[in-house]
C-alpha atoms as a PDB file:
ATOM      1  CA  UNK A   1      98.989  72.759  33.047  1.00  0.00           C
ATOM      2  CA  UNK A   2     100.409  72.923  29.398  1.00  0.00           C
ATOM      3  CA  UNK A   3      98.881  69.617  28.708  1.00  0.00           C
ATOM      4  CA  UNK A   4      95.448  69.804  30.072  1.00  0.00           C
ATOM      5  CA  UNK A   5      95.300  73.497  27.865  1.00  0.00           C
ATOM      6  CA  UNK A   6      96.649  71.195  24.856  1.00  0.00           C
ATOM      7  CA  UNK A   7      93.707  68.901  25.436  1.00  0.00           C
ATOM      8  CA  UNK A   8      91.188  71.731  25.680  1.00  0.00           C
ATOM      9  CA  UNK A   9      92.403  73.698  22.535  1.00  0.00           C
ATOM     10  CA  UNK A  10      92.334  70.498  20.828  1.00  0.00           C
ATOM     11  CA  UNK A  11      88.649  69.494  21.097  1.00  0.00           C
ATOM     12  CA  UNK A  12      87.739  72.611  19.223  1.00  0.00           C
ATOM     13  CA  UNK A  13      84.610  74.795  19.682  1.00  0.00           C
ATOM     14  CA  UNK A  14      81.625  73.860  20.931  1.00  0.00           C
ATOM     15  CA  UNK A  15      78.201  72.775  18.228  1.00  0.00           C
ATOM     16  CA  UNK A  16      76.930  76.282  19.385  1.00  0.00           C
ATOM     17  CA  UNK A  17      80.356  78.480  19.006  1.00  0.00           C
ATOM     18  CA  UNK A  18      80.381  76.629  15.775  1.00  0.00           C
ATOM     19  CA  UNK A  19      76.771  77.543  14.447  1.00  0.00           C
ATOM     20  CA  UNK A  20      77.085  80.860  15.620  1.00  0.00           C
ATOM     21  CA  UNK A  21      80.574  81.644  13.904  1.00  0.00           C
ATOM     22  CA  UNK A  22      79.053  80.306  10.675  1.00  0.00           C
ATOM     23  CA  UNK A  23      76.166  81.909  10.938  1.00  0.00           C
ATOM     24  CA  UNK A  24      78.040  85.796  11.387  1.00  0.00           C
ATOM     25  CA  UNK A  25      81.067  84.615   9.261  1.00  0.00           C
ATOM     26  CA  UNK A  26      78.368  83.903   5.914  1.00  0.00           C
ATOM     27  CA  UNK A  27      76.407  87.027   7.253  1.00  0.00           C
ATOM     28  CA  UNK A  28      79.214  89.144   7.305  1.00  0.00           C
ATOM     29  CA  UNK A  29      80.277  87.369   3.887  1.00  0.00           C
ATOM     30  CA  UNK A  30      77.648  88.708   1.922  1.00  0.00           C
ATOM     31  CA  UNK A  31      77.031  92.010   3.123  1.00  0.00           C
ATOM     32  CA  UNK A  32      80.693  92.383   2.063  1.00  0.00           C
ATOM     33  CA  UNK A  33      80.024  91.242  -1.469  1.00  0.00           C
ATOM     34  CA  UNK A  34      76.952  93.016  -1.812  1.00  0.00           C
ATOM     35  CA  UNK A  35      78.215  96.121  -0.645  1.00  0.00           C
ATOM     36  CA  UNK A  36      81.206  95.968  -3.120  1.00  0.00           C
ATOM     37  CA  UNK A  37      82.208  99.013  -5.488  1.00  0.00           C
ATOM     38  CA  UNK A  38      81.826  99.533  -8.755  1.00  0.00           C
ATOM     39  CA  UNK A  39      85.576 100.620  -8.524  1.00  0.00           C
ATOM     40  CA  UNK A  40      88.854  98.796  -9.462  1.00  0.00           C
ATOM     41  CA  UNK A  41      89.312  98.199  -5.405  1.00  0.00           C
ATOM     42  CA  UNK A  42      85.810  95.382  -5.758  1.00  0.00           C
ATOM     43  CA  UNK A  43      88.113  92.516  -5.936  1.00  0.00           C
ATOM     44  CA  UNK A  44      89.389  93.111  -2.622  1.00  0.00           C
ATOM     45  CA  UNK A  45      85.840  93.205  -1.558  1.00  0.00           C
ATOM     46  CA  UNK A  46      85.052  90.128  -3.655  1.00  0.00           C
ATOM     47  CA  UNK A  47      88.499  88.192  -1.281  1.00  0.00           C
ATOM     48  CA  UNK A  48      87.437  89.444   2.241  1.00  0.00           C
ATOM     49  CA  UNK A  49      83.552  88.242   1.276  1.00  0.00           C
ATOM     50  CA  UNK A  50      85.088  84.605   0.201  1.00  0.00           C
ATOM     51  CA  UNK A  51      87.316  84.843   3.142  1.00  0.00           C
ATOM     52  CA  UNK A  52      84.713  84.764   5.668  1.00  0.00           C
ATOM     53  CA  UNK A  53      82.582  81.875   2.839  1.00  0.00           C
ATOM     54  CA  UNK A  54      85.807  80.019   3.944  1.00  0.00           C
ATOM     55  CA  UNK A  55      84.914  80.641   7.433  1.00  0.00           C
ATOM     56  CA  UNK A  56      81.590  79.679   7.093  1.00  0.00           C
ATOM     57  CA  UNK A  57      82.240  76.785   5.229  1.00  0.00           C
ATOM     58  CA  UNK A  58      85.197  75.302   7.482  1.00  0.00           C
ATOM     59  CA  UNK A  59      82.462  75.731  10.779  1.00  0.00           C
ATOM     60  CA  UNK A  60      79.485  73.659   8.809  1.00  0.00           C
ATOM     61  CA  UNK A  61      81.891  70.372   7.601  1.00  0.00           C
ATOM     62  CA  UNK A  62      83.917  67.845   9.846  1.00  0.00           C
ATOM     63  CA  UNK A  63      86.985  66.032   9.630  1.00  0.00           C
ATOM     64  CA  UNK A  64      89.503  66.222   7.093  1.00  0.00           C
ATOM     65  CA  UNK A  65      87.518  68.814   4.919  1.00  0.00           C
ATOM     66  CA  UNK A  66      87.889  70.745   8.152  1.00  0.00           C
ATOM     67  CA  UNK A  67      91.216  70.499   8.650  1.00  0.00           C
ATOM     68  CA  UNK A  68      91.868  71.665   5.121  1.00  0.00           C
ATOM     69  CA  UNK A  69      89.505  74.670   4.998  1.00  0.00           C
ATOM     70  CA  UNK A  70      91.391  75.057   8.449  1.00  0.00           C
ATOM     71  CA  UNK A  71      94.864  74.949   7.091  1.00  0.00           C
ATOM     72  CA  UNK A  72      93.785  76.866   4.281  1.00  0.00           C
ATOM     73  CA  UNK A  73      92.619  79.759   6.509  1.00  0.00           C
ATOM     74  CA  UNK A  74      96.283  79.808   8.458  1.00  0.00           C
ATOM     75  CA  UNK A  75      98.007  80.229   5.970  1.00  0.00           C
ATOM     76  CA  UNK A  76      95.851  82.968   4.428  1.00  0.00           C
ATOM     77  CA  UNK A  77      96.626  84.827   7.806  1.00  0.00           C
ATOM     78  CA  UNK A  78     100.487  84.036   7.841  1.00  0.00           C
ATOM     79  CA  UNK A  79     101.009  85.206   4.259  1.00  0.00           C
ATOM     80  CA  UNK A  80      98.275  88.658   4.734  1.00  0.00           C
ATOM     81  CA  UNK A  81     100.520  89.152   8.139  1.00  0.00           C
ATOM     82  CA  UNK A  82     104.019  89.235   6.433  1.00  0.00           C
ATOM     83  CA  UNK A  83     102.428  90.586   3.625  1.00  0.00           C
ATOM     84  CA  UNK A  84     101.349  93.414   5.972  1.00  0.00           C
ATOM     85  CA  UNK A  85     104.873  93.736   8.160  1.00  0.00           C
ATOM     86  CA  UNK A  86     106.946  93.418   4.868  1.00  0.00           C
ATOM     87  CA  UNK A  87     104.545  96.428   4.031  1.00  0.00           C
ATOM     88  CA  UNK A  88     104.987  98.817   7.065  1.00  0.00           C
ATOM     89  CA  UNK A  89     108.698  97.640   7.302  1.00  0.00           C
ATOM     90  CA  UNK A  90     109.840  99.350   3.764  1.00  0.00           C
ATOM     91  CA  UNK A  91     107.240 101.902   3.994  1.00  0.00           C
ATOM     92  CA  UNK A  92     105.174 102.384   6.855  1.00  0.00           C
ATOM     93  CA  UNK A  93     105.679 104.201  10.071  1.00  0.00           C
ATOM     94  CA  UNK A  94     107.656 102.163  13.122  1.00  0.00           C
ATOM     95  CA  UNK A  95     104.944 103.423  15.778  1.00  0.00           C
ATOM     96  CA  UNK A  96     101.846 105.083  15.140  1.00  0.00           C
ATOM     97  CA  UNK A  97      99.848 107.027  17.031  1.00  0.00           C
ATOM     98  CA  UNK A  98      96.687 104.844  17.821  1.00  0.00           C
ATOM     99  CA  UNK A  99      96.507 101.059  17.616  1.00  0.00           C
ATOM    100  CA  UNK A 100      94.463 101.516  14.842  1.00  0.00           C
ATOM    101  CA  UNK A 101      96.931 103.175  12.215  1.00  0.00           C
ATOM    102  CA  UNK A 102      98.849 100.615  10.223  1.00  0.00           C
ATOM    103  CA  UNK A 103     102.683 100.701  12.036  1.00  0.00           C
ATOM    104  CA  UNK A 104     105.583  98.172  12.108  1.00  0.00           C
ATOM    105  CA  UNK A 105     104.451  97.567  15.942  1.00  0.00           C
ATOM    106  CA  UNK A 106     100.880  96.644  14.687  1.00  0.00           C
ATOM    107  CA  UNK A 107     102.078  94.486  11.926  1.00  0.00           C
ATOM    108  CA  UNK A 108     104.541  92.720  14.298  1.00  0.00           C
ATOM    109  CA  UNK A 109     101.515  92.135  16.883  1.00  0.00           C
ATOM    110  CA  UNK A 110      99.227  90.583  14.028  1.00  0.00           C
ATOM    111  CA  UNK A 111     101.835  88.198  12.713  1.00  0.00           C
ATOM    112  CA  UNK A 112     102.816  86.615  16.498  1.00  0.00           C
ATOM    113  CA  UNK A 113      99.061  86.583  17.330  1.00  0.00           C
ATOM    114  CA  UNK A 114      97.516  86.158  13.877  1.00  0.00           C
ATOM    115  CA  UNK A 115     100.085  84.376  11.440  1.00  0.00           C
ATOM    116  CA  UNK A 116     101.990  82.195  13.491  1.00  0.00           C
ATOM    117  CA  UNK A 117      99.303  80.642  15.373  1.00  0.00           C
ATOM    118  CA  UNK A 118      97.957  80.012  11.633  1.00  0.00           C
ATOM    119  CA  UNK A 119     100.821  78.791  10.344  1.00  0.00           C
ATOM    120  CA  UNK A 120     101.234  76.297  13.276  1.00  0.00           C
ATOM    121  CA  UNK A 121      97.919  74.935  12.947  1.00  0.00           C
ATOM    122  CA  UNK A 122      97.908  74.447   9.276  1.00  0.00           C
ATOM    123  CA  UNK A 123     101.893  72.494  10.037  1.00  0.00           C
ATOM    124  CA  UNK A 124     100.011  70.498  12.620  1.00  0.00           C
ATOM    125  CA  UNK A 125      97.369  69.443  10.492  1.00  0.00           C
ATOM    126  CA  UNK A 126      98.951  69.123   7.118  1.00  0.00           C
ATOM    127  CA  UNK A 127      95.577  70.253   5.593  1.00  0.00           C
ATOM    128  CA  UNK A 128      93.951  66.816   6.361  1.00  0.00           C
ATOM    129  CA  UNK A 129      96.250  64.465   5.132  1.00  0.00           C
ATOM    130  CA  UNK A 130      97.081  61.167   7.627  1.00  0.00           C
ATOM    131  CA  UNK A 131     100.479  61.248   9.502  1.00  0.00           C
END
């Protein structure tokens, strides 16, 4: 069962999970960047908005440029994730009292099923580069 779920996850999404991803990823891109403040906190704005342009981008090309934009994504999540539990862990709370609120639990949860599955891609891939 493993391997027939290796074979599946390894085709990738479908031409219209792949349109439509694009399509809301740039959408979502440049509302962020237009809706921006004029305060010192824009260039976090300005690295969500190009976030989801990476998105966009990595669903519109094929093949190695793919795997790049890909691997390039992955590791964006693995660092923001231990980023974020390195955060909670020296000054957060351990639980909080929603999902919602930033806790230790939360950041945990994000990094086994944001940044690791990241990392692992962009390891399997090596951003693009033959084997």
């Amino acid at each position: 069962m493993y391997r027939a779920a290796e074979e599946v996850i390894n085709r990738g999404l479908s031409p219209f999970s792949l349109i439509l991803l694009a399509l809301f990823s740039g959408l979502f891109g440049v509302v962020i960047v237009i809706t921006a403040p004029d305060t010192d906190k824009a260039i976090f704005f300005y690295i969500l908005g190009g976030f989801c342009f990476l998105i966009c981008f990595a669903c519109v090309v094929q093949g190695k440029p793919r795997q790049f934009l890909g691997s390039v994504i992955g590791i964006c999540l693995f660092v923001v994730s231990l980023v974020y539990l390195i955060h909670e862990t020296l000054g957060g709370s351990l639980v909080s009292g929603s999902r919602g609120e930033p806790s230790a639990i939360n950041a945990i949860l994000f990094l086994i099923f944001f940044g690791i599955p990241g990392l692992r891609y962009a390891m399997r891939v090596r951003f693009g580069k033959s084997k």
